[in-house]
N, C-alpha and C. Protein backbone atom coordinates (compact mmCIF):
# COMPACT_ATOMS: atom_id res chain seq x y z
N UNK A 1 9.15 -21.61 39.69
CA UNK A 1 8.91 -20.21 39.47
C UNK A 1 9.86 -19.40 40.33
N UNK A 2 10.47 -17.98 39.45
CA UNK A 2 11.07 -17.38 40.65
C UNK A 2 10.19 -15.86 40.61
N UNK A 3 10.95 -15.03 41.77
CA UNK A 3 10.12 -14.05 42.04
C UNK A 3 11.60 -12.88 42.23
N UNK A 4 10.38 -11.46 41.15
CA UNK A 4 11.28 -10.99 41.57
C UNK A 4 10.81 -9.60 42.36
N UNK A 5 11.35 -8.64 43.13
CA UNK A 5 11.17 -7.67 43.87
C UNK A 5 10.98 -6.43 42.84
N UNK A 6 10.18 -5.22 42.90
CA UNK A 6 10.42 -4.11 42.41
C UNK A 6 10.27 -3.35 43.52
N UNK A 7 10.92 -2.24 43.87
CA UNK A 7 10.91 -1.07 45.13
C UNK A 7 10.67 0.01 44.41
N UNK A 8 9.69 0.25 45.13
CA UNK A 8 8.67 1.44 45.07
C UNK A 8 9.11 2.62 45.85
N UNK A 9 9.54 3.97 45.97
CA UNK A 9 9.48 5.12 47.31
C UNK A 9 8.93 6.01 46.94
N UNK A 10 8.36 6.73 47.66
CA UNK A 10 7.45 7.59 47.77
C UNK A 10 8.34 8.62 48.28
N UNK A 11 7.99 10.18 48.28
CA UNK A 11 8.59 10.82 49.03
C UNK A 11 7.41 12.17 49.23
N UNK A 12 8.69 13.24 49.79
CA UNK A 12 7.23 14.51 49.98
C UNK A 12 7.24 15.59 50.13
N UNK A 13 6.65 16.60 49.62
CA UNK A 13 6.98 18.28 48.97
C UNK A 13 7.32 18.79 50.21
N UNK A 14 7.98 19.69 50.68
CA UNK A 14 7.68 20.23 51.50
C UNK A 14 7.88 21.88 51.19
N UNK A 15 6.92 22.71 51.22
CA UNK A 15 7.19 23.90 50.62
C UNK A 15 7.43 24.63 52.10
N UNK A 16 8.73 25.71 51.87
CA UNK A 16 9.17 26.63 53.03
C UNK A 16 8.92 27.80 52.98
N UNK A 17 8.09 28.67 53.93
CA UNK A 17 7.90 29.93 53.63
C UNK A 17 8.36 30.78 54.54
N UNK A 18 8.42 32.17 54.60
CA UNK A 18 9.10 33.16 55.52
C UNK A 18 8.76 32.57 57.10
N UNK A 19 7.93 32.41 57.11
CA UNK A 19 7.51 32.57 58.74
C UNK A 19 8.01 30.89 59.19
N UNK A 20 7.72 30.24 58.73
CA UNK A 20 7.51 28.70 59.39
C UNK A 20 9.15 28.35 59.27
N UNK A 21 9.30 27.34 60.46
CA UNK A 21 10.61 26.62 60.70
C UNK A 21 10.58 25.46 59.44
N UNK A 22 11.91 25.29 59.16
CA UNK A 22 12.29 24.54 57.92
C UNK A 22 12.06 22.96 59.11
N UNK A 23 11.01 22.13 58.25
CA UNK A 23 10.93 20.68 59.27
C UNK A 23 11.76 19.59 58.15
N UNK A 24 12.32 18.73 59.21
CA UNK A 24 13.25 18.03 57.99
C UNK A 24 11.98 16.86 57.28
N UNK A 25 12.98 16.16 56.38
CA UNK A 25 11.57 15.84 55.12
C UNK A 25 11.15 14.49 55.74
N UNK A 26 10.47 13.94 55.40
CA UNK A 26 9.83 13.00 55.96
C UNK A 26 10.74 11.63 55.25
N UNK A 27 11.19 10.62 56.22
CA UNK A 27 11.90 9.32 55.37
C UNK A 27 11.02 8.66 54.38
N UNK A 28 11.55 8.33 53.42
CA UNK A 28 10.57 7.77 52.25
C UNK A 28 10.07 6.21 52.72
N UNK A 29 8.80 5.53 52.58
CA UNK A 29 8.70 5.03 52.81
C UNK A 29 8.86 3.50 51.79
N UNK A 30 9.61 2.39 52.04
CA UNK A 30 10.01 1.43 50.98
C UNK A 30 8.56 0.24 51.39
N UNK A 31 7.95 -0.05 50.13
CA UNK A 31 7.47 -1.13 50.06
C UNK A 31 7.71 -2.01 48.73
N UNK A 32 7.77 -3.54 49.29
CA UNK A 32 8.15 -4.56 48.14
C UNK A 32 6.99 -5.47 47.51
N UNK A 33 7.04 -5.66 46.25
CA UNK A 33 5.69 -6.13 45.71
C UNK A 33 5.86 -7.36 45.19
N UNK A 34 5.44 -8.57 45.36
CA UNK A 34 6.51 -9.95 44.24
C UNK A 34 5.83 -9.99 43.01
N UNK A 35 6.59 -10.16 42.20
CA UNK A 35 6.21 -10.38 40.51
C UNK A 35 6.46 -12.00 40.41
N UNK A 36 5.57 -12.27 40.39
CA UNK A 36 5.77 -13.73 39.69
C UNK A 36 5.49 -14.10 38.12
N UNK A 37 6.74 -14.63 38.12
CA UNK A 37 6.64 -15.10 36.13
C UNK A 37 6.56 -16.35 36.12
N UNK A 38 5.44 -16.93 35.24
CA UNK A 38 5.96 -18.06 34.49
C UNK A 38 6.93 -18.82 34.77
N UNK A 39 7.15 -20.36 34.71
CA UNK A 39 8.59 -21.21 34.24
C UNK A 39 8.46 -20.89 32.51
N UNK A 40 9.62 -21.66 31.70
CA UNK A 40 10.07 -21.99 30.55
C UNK A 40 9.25 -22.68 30.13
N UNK A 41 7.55 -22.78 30.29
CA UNK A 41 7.55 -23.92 29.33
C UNK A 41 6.55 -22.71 28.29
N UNK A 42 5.61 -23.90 27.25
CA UNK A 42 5.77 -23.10 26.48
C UNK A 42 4.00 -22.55 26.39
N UNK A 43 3.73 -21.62 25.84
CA UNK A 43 2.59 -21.03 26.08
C UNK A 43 1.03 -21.43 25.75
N UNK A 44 0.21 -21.70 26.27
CA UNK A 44 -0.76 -22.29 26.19
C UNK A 44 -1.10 -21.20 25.00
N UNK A 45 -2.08 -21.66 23.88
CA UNK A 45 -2.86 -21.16 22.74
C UNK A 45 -3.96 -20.74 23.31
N UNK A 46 -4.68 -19.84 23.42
CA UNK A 46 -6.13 -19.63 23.61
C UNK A 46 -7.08 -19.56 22.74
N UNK A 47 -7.95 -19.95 21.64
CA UNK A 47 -8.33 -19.46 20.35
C UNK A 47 -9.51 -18.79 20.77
N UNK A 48 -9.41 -17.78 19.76
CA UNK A 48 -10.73 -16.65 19.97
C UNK A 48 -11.10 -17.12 18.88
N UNK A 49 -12.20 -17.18 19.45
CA UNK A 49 -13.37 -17.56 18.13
C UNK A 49 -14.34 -15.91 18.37
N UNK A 50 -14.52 -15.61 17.18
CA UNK A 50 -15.71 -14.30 17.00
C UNK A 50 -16.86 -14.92 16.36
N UNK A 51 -17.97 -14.59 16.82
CA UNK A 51 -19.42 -14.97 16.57
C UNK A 51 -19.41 -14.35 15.23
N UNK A 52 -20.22 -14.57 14.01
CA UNK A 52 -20.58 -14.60 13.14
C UNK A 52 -20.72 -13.16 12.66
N UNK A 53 -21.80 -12.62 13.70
CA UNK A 53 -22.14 -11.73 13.18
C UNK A 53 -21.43 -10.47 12.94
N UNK A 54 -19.99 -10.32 13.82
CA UNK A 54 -18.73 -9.71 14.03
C UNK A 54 -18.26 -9.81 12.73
N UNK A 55 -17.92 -11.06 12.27
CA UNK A 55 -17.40 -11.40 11.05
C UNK A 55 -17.96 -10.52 9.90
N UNK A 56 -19.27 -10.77 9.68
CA UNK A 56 -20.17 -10.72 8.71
C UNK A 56 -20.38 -9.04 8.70
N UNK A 57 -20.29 -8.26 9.78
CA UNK A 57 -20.17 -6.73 10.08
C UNK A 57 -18.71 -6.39 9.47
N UNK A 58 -17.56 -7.19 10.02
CA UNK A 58 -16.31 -6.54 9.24
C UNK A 58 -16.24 -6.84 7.68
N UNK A 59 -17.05 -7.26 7.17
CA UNK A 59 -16.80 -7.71 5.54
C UNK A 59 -18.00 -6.38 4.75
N UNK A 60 -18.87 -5.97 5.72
CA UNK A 60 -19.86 -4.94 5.41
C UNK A 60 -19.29 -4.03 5.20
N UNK A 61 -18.23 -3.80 6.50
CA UNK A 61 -17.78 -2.20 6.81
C UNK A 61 -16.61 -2.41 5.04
N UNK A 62 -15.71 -3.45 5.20
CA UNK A 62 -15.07 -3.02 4.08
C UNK A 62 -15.88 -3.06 2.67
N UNK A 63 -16.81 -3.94 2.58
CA UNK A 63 -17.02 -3.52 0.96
C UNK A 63 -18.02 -2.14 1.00
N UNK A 64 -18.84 -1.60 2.06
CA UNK A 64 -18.94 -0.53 1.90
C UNK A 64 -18.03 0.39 1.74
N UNK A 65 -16.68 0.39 2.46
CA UNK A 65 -15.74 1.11 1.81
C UNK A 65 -14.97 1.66 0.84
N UNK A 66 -15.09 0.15 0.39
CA UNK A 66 -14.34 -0.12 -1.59
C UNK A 66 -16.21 0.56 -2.29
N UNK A 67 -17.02 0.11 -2.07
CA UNK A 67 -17.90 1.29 -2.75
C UNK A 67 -18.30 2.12 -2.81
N UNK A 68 -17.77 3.02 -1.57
CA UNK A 68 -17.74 4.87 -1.19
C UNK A 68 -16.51 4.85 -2.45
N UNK A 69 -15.49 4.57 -2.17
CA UNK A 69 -14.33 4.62 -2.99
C UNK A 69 -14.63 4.61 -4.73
N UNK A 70 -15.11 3.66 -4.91
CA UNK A 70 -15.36 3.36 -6.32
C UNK A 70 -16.39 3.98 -6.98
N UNK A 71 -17.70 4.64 -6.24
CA UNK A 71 -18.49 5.61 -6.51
C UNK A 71 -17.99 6.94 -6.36
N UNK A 72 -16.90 7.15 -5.74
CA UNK A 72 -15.93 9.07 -5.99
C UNK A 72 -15.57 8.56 -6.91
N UNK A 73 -15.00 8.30 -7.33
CA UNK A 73 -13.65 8.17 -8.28
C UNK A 73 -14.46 7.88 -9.45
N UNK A 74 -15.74 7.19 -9.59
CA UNK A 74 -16.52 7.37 -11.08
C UNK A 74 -17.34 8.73 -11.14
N UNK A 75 -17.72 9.33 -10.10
CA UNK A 75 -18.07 10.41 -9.74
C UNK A 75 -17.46 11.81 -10.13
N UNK A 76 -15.87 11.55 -9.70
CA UNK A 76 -14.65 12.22 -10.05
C UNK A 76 -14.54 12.42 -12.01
N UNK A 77 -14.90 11.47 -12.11
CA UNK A 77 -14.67 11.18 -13.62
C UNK A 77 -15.70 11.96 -14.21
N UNK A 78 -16.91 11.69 -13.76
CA UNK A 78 -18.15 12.29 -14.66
C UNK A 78 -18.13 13.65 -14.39
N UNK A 79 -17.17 14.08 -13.24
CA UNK A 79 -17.41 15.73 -12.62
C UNK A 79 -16.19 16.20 -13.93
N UNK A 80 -15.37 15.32 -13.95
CA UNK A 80 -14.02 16.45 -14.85
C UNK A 80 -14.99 16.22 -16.71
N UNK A 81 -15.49 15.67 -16.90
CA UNK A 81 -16.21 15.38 -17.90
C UNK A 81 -17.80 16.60 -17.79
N UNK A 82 -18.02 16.67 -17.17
CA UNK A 82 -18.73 17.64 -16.81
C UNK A 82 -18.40 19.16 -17.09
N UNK A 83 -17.42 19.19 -16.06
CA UNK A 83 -16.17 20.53 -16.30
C UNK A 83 -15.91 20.77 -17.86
N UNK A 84 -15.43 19.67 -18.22
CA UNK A 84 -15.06 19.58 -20.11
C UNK A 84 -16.23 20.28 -20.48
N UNK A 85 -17.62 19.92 -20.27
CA UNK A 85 -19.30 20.61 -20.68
C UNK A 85 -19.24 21.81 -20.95
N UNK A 86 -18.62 22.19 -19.86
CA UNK A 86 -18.87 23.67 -19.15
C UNK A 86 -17.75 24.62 -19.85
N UNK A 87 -17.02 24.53 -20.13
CA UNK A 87 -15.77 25.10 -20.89
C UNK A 87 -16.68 24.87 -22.26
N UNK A 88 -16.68 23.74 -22.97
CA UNK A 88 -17.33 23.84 -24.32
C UNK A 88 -18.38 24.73 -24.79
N UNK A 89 -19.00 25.05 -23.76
CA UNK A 89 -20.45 25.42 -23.59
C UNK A 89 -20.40 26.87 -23.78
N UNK A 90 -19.24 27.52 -22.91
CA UNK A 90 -18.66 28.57 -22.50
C UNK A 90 -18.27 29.08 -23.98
N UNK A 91 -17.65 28.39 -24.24
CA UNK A 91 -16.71 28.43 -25.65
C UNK A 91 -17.55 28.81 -26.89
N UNK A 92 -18.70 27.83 -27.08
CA UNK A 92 -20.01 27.52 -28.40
C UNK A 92 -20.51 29.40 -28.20
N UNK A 93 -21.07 29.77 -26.74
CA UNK A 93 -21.91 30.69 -26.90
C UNK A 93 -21.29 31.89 -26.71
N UNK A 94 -19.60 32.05 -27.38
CA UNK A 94 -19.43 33.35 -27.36
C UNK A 94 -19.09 33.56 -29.08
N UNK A 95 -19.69 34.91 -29.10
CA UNK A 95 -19.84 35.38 -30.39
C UNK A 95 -18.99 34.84 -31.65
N UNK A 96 -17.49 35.31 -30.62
CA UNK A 96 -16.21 35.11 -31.48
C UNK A 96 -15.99 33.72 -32.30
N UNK A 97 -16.77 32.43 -31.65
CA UNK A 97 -16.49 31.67 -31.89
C UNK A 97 -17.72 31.05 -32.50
N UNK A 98 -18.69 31.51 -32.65
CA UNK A 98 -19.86 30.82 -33.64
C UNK A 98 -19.45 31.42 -35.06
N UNK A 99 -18.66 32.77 -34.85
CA UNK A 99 -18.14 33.60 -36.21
C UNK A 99 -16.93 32.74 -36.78
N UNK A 100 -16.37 32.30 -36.11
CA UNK A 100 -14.78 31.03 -36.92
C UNK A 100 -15.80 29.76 -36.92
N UNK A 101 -16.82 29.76 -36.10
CA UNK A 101 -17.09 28.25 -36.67
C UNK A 101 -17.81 27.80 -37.58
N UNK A 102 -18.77 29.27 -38.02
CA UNK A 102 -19.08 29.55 -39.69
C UNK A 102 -18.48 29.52 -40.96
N UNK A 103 -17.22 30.40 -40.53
CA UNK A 103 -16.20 30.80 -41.87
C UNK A 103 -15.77 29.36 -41.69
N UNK A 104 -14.67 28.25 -40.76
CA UNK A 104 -13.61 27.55 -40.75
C UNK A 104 -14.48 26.19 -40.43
N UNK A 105 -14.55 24.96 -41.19
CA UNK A 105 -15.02 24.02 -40.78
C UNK A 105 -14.15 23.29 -39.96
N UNK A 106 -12.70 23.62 -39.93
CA UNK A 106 -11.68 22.68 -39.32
C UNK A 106 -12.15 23.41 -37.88
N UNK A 107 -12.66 24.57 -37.43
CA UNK A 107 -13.04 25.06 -35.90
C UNK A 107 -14.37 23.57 -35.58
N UNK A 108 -15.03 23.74 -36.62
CA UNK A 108 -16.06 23.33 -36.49
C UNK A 108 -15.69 21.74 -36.04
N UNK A 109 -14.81 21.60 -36.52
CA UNK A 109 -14.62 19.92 -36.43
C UNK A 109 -13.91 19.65 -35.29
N UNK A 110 -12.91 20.57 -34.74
CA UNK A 110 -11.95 20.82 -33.55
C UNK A 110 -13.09 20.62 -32.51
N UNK A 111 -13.74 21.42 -32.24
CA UNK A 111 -15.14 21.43 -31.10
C UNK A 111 -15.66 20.36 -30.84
N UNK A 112 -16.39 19.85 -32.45
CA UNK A 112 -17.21 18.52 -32.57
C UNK A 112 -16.26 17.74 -31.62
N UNK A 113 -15.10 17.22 -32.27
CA UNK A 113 -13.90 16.60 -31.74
C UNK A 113 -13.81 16.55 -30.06
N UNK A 114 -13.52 17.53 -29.72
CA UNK A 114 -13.84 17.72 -27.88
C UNK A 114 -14.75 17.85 -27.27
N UNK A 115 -16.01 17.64 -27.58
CA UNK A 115 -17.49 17.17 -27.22
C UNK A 115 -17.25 15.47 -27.63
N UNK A 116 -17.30 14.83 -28.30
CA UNK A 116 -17.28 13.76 -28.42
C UNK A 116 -15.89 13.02 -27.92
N UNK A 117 -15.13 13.80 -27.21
CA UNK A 117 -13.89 13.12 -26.20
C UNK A 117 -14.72 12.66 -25.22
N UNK A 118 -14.90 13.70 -24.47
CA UNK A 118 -16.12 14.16 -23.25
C UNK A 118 -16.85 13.09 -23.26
N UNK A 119 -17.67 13.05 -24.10
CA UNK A 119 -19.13 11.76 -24.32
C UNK A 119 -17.94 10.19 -23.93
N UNK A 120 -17.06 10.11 -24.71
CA UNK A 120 -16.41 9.07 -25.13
C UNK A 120 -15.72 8.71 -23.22
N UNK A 121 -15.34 9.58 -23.13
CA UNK A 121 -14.49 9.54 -21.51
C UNK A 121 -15.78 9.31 -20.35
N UNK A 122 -17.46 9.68 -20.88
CA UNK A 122 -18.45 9.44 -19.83
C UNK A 122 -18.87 8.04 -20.00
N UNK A 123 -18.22 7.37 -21.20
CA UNK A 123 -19.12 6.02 -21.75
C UNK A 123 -18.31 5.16 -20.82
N UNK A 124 -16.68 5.34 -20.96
CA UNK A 124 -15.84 4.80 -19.97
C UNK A 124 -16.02 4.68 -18.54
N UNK A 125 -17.19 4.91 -18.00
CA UNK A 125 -17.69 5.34 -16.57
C UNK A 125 -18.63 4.22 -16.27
N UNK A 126 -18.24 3.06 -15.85
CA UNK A 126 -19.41 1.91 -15.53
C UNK A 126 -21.19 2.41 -14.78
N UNK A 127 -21.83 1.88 -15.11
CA UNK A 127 -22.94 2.07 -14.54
C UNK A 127 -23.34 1.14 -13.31
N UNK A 128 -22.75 0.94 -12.63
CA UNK A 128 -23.39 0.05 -11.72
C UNK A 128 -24.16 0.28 -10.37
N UNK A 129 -24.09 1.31 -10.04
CA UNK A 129 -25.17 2.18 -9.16
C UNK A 129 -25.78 2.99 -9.92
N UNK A 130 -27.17 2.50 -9.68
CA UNK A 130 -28.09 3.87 -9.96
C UNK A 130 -28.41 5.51 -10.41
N UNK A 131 -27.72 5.90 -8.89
CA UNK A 131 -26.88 7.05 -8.83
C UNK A 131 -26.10 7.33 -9.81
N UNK A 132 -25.01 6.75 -9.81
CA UNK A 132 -23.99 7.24 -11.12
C UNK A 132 -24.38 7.34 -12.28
N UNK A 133 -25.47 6.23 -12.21
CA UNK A 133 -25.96 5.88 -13.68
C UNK A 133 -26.68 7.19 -14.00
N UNK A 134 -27.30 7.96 -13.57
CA UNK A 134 -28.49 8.86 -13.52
C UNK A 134 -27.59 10.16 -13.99
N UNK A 135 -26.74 10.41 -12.93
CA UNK A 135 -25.67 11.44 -12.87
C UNK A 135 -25.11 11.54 -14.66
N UNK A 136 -24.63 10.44 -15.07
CA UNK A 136 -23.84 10.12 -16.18
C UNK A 136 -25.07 10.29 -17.36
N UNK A 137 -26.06 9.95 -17.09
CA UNK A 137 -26.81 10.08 -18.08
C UNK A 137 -27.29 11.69 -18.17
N UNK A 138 -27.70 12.19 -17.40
CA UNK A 138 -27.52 13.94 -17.41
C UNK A 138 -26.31 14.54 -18.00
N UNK A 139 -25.37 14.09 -17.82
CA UNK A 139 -24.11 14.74 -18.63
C UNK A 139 -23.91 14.45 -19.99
N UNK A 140 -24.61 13.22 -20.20
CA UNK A 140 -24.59 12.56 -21.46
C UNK A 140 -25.78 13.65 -21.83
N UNK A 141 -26.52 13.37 -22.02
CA UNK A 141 -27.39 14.42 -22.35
C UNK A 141 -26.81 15.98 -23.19
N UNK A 142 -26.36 16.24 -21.67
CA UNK A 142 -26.09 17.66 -21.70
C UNK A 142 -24.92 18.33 -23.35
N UNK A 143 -24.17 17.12 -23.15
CA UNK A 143 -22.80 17.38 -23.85
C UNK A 143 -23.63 16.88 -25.89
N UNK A 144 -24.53 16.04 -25.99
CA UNK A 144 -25.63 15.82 -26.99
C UNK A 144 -26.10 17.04 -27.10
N UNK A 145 -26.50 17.58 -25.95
CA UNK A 145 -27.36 18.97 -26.47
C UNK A 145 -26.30 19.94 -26.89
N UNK A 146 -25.53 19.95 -26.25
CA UNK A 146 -24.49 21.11 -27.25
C UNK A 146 -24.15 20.28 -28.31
N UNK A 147 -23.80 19.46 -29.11
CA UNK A 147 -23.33 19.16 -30.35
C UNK A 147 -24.62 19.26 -31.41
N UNK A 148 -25.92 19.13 -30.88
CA UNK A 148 -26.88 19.73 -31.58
C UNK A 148 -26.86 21.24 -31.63
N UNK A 149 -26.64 21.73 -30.71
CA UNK A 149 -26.40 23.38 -30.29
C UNK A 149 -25.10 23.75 -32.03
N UNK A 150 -24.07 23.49 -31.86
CA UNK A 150 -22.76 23.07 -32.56
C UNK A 150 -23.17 23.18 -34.17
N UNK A 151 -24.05 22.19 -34.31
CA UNK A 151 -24.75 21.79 -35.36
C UNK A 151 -25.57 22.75 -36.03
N UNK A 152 -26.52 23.36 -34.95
CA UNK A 152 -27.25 24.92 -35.51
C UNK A 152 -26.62 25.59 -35.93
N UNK A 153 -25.46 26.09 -35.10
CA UNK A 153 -24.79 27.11 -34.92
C UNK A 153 -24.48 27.22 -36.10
N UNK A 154 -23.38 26.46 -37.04
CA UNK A 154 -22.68 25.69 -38.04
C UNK A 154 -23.65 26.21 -39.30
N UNK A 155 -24.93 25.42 -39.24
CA UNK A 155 -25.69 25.11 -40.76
C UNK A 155 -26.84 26.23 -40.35
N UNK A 156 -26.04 27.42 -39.39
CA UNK A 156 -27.27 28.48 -39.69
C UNK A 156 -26.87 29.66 -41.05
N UNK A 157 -28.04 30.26 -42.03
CA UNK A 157 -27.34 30.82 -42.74
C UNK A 157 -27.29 32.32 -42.16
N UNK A 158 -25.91 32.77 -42.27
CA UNK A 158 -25.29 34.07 -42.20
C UNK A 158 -26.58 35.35 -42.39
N UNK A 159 -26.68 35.72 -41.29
CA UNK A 159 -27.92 37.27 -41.61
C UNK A 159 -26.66 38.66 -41.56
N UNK A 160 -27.64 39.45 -42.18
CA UNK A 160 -27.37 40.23 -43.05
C UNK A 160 -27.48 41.47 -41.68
N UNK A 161 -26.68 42.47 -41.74
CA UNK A 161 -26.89 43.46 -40.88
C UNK A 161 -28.30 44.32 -40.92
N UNK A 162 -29.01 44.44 -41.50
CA UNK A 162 -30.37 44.62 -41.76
C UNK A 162 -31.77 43.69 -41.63
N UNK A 163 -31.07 42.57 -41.79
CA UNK A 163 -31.89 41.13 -41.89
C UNK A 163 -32.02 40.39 -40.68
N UNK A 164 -33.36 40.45 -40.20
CA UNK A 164 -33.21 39.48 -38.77
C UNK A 164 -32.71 40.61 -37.46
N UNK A 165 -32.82 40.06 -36.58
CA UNK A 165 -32.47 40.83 -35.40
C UNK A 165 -31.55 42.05 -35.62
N UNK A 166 -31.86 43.13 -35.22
CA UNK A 166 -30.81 44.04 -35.23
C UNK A 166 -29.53 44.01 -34.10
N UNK A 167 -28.33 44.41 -34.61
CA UNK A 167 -26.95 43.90 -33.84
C UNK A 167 -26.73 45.46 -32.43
N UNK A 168 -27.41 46.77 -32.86
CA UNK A 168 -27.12 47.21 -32.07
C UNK A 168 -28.31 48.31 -31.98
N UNK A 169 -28.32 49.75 -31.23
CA UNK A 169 -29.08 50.57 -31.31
C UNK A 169 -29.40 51.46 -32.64
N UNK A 170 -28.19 51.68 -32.81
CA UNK A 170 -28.27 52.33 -34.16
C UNK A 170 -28.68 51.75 -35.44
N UNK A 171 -28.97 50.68 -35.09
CA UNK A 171 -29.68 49.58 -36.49
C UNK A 171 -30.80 49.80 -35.89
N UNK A 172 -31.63 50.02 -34.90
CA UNK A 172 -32.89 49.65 -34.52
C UNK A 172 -33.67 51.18 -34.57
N UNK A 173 -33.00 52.06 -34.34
CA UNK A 173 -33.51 54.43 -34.74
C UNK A 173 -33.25 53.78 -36.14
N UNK A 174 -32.11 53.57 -36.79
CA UNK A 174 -32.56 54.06 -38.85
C UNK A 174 -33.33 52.67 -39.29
N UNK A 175 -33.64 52.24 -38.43
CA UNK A 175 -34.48 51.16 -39.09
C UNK A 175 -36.43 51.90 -38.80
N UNK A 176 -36.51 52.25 -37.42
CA UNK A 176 -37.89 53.22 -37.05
C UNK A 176 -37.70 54.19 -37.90
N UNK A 177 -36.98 55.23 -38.48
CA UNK A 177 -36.60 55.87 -38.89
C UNK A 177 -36.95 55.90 -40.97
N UNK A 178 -36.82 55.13 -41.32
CA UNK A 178 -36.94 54.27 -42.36
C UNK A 178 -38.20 54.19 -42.40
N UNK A 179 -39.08 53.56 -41.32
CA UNK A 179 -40.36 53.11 -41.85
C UNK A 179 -40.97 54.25 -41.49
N UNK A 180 -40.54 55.39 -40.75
CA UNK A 180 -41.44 57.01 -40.74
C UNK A 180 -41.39 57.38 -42.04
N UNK A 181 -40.33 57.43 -42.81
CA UNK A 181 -40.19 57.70 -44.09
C UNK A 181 -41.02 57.14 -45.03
N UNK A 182 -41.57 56.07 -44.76
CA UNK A 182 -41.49 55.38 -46.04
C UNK A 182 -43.34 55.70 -46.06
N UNK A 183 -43.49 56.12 -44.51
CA UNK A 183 -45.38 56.17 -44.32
C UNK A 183 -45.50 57.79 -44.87
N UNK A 184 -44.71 58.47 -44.61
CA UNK A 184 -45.36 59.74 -44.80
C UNK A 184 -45.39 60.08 -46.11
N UNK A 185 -44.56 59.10 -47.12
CA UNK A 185 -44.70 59.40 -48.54
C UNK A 185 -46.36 58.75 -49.17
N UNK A 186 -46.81 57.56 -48.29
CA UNK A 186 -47.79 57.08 -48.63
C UNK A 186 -48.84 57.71 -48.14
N UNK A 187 -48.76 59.09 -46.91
CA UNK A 187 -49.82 59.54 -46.86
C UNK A 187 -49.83 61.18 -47.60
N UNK A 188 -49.12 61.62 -48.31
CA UNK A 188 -48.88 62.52 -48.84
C UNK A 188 -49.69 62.59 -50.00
């Protein structure tokens, strides 16, 4: 074995102020430390062995990981499929568009068409947790109930501006209006 020296010095502030005599600095003081290395030969192996239960904890932590992972990302899926819901939904219950999806069956079929993407893209979504499963089946649902919604909408027949609910105020005075008329001739 050989040895080798490292030198260490120390040294030391000395702050000077108006009043006090400048003192010279203090000599640094040297101390030597021996490093001893090793000869050339060659390195003993140590084997770490880890107890079981170490083991059996790092195989937990990762497949809980890969199934945080794999439950977003089916999660992810059923949320943009969801989103798709919500736009459709948006879409079915404005006026403009129950009125083209009466007159135009190709509207009608366009819609059908992107509700049943939706369904088709939630079927693609494995069930293997609970959770998801539950989640997915609510959306499934949901996106069924609008294509029944779709379906009304479609095979309802056309009312008449007089017929059925009135569309504004002025249908609802000459309609009261109308039936004052029609009593005072019968009590005359």
């Amino acid at each position: 074995m050989y040895s080798i020296y490292f030198d260490f010095s120390s040294f030391s502030y000395s702050d000077f102020s108006q009043n006090e005599e400048a003192t010279p600095p203090i000599r640094p003081q040297i101390t030597s430390i021996p490093v001893e290395f090793p000869s050339n030969q060659t390195p003993i192996q140590v084997p770490v062995i880890l107890p079981l239960s170490c083991i059996s904890a790092a195989a937990v932590k990762i497949q809980s990981a890969y199934r945080r992972k794999l439950v977003r990302t089916q999660i992810d899926r059923i949320r943009s499929a969801a989103g798709e819901a919500d736009r459709l939904e948006h879409l079915i219950r404005r006026q403009d568009t129950v009125d083209a999806i009466r007159r135009d069956p190709r509207e009608r079929l366009r819609i059908s068409e992107e509700l049943m993407a939706a369904l088709l893209r939630l079927d693609g979504v494995p069930g293997f947790y609970a959770p998801v499963r539950e989640i997915r089946r609510d959306v499934s649902r949901r996106i069924v109930g609008l294509q029944e919604l779709l379906d009304a909408v479609a095979d309802a027949p056309d009312v008449g501006e007089m017929e059925g609910i009135p569309a504004s105020l002025e249908e609802i005075v000459w309609g009261i209006w109308e039936e004052e008329d029609g009593r005072e001739e019968h009590w005359v």
